[in-house]
N, C-alpha and C. Protein backbone atom coordinates (compact mmCIF):
# COMPACT_ATOMS: atom_id res chain seq x y z
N UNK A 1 0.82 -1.15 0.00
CA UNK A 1 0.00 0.00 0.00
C UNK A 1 0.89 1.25 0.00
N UNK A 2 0.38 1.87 -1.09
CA UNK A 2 1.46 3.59 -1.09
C UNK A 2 0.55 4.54 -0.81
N UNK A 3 0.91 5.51 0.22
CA UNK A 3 0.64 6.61 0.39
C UNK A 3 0.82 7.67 -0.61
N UNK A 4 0.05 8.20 -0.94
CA UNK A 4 0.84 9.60 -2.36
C UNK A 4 0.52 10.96 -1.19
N UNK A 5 1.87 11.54 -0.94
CA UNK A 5 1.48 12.76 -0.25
C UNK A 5 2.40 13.98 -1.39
N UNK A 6 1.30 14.95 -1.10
CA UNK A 6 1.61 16.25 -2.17
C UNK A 6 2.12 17.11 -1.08
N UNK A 7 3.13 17.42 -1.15
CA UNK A 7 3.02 18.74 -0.24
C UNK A 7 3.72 20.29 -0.79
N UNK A 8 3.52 19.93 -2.12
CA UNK A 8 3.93 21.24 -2.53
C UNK A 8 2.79 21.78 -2.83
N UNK A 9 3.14 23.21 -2.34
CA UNK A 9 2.08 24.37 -2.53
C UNK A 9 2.43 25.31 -3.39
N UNK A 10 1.23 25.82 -3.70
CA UNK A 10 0.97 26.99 -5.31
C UNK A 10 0.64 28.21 -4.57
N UNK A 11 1.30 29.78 -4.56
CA UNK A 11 0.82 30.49 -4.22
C UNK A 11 0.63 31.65 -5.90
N UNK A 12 -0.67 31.58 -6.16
CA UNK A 12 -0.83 32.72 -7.20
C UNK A 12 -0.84 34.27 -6.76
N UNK A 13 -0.99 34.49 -5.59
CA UNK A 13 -0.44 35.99 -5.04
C UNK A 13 0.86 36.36 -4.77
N UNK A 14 0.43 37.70 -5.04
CA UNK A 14 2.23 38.05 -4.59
C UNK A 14 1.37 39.13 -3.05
N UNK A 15 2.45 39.54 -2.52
CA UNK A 15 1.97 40.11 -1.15
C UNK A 15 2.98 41.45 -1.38
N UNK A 16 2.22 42.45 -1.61
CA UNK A 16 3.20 43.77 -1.94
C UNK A 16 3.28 45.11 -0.84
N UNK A 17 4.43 45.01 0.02
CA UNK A 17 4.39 45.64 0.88
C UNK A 17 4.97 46.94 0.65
N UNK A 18 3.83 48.18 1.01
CA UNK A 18 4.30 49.75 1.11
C UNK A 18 4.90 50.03 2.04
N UNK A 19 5.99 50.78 2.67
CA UNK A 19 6.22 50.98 3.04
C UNK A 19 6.86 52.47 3.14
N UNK A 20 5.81 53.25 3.83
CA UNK A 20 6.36 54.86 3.56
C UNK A 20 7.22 55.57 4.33
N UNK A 21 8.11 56.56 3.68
CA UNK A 21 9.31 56.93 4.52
C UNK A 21 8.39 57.74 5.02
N UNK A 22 9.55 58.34 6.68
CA UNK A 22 8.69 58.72 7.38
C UNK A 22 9.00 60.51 7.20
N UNK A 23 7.73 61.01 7.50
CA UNK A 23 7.56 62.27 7.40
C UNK A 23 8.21 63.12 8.15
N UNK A 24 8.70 64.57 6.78
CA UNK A 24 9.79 65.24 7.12
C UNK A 24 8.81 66.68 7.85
N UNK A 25 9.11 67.42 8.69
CA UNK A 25 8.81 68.47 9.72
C UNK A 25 10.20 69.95 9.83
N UNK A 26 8.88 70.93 9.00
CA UNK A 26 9.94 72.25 9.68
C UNK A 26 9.51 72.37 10.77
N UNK A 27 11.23 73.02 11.29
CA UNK A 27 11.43 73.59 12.57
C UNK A 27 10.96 75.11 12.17
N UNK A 28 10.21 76.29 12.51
CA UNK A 28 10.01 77.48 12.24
C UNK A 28 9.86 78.08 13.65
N UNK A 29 11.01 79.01 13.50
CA UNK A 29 11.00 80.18 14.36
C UNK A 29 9.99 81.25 14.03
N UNK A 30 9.28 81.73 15.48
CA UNK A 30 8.52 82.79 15.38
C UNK A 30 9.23 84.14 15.32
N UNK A 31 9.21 85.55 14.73
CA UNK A 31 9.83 86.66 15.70
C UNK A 31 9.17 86.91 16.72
N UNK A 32 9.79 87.80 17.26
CA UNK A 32 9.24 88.33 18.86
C UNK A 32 10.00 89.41 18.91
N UNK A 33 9.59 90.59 19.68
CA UNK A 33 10.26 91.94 19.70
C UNK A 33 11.22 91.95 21.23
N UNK A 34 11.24 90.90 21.56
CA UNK A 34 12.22 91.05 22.78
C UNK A 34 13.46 89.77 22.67
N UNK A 35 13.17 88.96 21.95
CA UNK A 35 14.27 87.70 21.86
C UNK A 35 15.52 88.15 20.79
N UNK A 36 16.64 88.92 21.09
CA UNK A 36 17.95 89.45 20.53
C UNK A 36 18.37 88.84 19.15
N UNK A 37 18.46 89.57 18.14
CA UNK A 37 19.01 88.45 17.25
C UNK A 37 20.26 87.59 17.29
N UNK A 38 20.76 88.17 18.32
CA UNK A 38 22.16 87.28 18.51
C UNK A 38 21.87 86.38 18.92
N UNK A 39 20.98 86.22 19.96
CA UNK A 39 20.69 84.92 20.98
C UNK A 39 19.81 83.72 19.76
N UNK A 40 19.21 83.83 18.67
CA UNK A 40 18.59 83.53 17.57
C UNK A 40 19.49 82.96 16.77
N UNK A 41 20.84 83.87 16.60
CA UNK A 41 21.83 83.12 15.47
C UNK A 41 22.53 82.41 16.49
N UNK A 42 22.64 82.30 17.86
CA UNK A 42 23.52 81.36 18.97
C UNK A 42 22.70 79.93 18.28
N UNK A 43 21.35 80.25 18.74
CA UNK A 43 20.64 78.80 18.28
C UNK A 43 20.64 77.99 17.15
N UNK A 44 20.76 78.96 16.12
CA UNK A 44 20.42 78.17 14.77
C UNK A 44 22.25 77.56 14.48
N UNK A 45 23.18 78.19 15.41
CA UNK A 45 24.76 77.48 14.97
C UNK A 45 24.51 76.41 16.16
N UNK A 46 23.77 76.68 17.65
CA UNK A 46 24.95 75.64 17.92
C UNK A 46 23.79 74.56 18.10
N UNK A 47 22.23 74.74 18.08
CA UNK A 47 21.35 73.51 18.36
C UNK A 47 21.15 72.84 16.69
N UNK A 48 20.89 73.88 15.73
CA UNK A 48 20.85 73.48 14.33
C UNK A 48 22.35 73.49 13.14
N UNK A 49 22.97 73.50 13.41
CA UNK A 49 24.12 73.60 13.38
C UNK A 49 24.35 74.06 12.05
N UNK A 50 23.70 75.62 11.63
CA UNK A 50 24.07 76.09 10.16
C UNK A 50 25.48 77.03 10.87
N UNK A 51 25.69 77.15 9.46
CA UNK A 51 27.13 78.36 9.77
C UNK A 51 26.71 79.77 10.38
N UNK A 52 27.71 80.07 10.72
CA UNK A 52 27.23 81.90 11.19
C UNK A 52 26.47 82.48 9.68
N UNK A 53 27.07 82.47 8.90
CA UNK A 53 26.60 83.48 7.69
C UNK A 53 24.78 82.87 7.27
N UNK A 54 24.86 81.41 7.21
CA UNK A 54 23.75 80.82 7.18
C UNK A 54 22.42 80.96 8.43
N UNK A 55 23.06 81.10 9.33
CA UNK A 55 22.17 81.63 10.60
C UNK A 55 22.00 82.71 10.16
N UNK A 56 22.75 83.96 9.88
CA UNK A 56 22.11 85.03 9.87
C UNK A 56 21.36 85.50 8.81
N UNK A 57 21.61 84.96 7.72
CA UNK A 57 19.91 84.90 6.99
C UNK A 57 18.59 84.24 7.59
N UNK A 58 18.90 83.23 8.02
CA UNK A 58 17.55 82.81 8.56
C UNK A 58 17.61 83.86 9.65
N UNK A 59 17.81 84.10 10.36
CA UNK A 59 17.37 85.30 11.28
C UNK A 59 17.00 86.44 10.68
N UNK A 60 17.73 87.08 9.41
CA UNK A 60 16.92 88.09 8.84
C UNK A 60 15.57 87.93 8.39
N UNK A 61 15.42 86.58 7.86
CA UNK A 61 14.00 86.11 7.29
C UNK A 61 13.01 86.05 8.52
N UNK A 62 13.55 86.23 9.87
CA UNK A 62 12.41 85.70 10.80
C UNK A 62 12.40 87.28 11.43
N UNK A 63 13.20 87.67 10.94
CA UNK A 63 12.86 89.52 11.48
C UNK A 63 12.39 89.81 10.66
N UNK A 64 12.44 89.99 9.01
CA UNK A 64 11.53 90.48 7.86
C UNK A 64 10.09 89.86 7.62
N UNK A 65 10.04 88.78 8.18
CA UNK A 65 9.12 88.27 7.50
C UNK A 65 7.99 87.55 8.48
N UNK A 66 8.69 87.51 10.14
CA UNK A 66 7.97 87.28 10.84
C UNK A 66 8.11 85.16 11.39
N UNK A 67 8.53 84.93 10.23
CA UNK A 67 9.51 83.58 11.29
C UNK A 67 9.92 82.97 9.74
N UNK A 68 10.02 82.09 10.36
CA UNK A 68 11.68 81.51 9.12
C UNK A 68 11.70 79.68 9.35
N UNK A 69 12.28 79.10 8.55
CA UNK A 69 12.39 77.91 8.82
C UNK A 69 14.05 77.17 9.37
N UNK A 70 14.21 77.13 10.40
CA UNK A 70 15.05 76.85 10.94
C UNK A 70 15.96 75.26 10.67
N UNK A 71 15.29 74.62 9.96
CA UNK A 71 15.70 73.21 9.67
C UNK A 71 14.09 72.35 9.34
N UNK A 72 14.67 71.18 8.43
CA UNK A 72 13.68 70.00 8.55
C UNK A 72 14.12 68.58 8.60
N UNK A 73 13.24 68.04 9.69
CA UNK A 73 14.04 66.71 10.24
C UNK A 73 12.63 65.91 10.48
N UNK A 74 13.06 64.60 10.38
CA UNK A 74 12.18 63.65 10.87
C UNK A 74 10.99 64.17 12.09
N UNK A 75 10.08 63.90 12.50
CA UNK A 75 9.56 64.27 13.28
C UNK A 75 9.72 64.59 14.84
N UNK A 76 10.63 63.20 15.37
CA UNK A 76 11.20 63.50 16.60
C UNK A 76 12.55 64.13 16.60
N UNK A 77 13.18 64.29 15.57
CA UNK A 77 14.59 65.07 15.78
C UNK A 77 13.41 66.89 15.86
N UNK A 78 12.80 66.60 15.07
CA UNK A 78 12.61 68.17 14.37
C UNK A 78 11.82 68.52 16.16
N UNK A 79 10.99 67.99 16.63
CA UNK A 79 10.30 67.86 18.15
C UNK A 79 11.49 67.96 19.18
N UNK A 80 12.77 67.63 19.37
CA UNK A 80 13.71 67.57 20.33
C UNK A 80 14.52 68.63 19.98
N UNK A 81 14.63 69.22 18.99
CA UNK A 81 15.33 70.10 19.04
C UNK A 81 14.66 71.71 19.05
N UNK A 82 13.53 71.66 18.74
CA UNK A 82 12.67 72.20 18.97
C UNK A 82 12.14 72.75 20.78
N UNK A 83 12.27 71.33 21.37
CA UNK A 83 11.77 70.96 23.04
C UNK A 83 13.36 72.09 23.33
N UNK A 84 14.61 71.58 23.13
CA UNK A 84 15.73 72.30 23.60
C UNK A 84 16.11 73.88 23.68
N UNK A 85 15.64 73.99 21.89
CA UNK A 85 15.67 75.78 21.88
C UNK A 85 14.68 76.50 22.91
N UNK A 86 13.66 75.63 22.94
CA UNK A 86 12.25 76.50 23.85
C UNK A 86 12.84 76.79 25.07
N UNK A 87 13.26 75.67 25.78
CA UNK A 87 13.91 75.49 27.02
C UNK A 87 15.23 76.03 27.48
N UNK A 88 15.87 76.48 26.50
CA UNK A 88 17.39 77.36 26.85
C UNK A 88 16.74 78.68 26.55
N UNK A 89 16.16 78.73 25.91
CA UNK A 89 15.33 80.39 25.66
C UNK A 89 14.86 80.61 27.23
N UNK A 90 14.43 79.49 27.46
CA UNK A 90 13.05 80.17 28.83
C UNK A 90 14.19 80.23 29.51
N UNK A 91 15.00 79.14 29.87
CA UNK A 91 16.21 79.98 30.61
C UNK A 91 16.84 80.89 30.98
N UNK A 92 16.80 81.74 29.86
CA UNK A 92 17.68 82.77 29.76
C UNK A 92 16.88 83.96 29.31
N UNK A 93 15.43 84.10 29.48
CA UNK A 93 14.40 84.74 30.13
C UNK A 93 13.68 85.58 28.70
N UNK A 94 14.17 84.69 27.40
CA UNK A 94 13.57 85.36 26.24
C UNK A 94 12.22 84.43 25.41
N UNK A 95 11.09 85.12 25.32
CA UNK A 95 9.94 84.62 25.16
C UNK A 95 9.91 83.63 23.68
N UNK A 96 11.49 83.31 22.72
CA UNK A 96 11.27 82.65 21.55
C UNK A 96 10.40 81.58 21.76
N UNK A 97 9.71 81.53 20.72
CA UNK A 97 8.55 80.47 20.41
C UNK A 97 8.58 80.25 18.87
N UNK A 98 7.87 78.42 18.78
CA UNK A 98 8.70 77.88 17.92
C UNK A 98 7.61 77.07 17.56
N UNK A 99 7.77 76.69 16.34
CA UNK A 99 6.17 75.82 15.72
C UNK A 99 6.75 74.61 14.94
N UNK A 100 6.30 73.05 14.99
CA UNK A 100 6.62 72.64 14.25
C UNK A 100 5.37 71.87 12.99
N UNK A 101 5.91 71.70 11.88
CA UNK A 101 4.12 72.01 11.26
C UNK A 101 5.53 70.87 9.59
N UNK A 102 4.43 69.85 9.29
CA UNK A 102 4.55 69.37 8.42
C UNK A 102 5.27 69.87 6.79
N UNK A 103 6.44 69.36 6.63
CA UNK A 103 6.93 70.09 5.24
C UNK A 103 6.60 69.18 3.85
């Protein structure tokens, strides 16, 4: 007596996985009439790390124009560095405020 066992299997699907990169976030500085522009270009060299000359355009753009985009990063970089500037600002007793909003 023979057993006949099949055990190969047929798959006619394919299984197609999306996978989306994850979403990029500006950092945007507000102006404010009391937060120094120096203390503004301190931040954007040493928490966002553009050059002096590059900081100080974005600081002109957030004095002309009322805020500026300071960087764009993944969501929790763009959120932590964001959490840091707020928090050395309040420190040091200047009202900068800071938005982060989908790019």
């Amino acid at each position: 007596m023979t057993i006949a066992t099949d055990t190969e299997i047929k798959l006619d699907e394919k299984i197609e996985k999306t996978i989306d990169e994850p979403g990029k976030y500006h950092v945007i500085f507000l102006n404010d009439d009391s937060t120094p522009m120096e203390f503004v270009i301190e931040m954007l060299t040493h928490v966002f790390k553009h050059s002096k000359e590059t900081a100080e355009k974005i600081m002109l753009e957030i004095h002309n124009n009322g805020s500026g985009i300071a960087g764009t990063f993944n969501f929790e970089i763009a959120e932590q560095k964001a959490n840091e500037t707020i928090s050395y600002a309040r420190g040091n007793g200047f009202p900068l405020n800071i938005k982060i909003e989908k790019a």
